[in-house]
C-alpha atoms as a PDB file:
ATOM      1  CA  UNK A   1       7.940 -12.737   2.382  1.00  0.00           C
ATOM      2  CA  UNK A   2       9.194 -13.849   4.886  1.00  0.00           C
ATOM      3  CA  UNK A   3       9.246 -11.123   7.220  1.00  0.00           C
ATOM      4  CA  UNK A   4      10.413 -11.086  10.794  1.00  0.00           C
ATOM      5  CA  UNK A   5       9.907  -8.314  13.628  1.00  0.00           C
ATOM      6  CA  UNK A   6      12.341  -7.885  16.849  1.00  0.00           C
ATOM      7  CA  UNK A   7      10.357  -6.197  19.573  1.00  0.00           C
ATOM      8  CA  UNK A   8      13.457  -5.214  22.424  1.00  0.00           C
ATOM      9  CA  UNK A   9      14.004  -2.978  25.286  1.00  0.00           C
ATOM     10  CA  UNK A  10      15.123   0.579  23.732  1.00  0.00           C
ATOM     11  CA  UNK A  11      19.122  -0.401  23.085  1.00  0.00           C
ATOM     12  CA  UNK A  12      21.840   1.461  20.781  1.00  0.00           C
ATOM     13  CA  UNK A  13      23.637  -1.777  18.710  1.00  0.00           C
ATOM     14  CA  UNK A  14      26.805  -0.824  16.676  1.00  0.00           C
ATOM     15  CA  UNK A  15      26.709  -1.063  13.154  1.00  0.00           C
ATOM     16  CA  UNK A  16      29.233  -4.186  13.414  1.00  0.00           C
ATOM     17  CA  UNK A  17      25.962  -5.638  15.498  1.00  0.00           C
ATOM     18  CA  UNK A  18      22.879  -4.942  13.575  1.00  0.00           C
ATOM     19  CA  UNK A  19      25.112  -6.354  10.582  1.00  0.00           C
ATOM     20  CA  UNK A  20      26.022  -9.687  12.255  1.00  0.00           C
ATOM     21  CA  UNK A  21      22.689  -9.703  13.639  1.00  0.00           C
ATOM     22  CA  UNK A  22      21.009  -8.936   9.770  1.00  0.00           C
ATOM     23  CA  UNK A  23      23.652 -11.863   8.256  1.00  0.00           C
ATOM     24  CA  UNK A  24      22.845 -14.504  11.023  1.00  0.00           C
ATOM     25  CA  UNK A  25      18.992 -14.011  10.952  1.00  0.00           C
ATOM     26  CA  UNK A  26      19.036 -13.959   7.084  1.00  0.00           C
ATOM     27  CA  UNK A  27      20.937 -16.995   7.092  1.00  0.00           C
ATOM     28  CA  UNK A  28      18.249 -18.819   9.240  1.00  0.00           C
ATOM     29  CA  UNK A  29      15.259 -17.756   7.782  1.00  0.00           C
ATOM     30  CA  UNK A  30      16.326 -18.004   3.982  1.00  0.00           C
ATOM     31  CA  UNK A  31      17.520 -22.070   5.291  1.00  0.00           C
ATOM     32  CA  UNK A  32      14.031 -22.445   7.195  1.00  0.00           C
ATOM     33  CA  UNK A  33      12.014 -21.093   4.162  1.00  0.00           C
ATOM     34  CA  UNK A  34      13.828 -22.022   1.645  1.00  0.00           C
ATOM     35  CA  UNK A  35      13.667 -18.453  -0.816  1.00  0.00           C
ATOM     36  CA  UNK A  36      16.274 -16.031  -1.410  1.00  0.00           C
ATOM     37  CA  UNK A  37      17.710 -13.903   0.216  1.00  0.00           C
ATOM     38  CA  UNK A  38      16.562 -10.263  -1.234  1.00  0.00           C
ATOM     39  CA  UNK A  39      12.746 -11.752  -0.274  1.00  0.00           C
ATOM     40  CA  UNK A  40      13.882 -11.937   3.884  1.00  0.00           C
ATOM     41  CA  UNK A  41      12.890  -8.369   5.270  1.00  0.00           C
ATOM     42  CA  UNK A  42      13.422  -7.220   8.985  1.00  0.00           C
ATOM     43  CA  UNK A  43      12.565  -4.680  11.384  1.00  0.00           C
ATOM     44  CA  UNK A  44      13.366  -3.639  14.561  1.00  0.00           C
ATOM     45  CA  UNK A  45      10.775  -2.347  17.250  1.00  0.00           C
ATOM     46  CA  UNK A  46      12.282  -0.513  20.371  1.00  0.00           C
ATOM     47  CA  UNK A  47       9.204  -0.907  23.252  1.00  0.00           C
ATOM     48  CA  UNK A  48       9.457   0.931  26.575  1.00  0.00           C
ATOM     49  CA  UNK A  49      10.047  -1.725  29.711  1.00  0.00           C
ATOM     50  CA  UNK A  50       6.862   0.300  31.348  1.00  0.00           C
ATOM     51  CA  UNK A  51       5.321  -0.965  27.937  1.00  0.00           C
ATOM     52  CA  UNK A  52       6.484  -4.533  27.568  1.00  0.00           C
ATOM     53  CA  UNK A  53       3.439  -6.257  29.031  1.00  0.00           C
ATOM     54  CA  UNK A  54       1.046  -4.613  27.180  1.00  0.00           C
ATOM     55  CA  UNK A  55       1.964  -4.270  23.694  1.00  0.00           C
ATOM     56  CA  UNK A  56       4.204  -7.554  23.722  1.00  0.00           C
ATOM     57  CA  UNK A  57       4.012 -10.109  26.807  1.00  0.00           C
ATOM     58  CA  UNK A  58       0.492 -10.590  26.831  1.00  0.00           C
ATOM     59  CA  UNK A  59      -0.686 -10.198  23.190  1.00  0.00           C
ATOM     60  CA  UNK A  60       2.211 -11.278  21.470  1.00  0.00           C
ATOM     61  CA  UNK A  61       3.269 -14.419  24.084  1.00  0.00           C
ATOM     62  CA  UNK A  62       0.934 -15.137  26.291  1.00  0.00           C
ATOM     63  CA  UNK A  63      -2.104 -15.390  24.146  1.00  0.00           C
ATOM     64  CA  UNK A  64      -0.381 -17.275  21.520  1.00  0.00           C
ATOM     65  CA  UNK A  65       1.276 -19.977  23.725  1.00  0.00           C
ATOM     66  CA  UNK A  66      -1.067 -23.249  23.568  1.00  0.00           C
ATOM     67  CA  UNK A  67      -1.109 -22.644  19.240  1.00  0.00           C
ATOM     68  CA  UNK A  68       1.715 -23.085  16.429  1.00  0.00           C
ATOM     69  CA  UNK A  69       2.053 -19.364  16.295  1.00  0.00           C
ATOM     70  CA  UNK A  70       4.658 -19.622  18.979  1.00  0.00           C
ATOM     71  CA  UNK A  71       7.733 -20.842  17.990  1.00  0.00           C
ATOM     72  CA  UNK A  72       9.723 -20.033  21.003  1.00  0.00           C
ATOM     73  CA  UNK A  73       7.969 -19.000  24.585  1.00  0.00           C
ATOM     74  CA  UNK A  74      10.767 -16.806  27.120  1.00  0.00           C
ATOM     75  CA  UNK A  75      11.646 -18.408  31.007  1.00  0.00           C
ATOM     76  CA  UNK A  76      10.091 -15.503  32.523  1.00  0.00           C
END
């Protein structure tokens, strides 16, 4: 705990990347929670564009927008 999921677009990121990315989200979530490091997992969850809407828009941001569960909602 705690455990945090990227859904994206399908997207190669250079090592140098995922490792800035791993640091800086670490960082934030180990601050926010306040727990060590070693207990912060993450995964990352390539979705098809075709795919986006169903599996992530409206199940995972739509539906969740009027409750806490929703930390950030996107401009589109």
């Amino acid at each position: 705990m705690p455990h945090v999921e990227i859904s994206h677009f399908p997207a190669e990121l250079a090592e140098p990347v995922r490792q800035r990315l791993e640091q800086d989200l670490v960082a934030a979530v180990t601050r926010a929670f306040e727990v060590r490091a070693g207990a912060v997992s993450i995964g990352l969850a390539p979705v098809d564009p075709d795919d986006w809407s169903a599996r992530i828009y409206r199940p995972l941001i739509t539906d969740r927008a009027d409750g806490a569960a929703l930390l950030r909602s996107p401009d589109y």
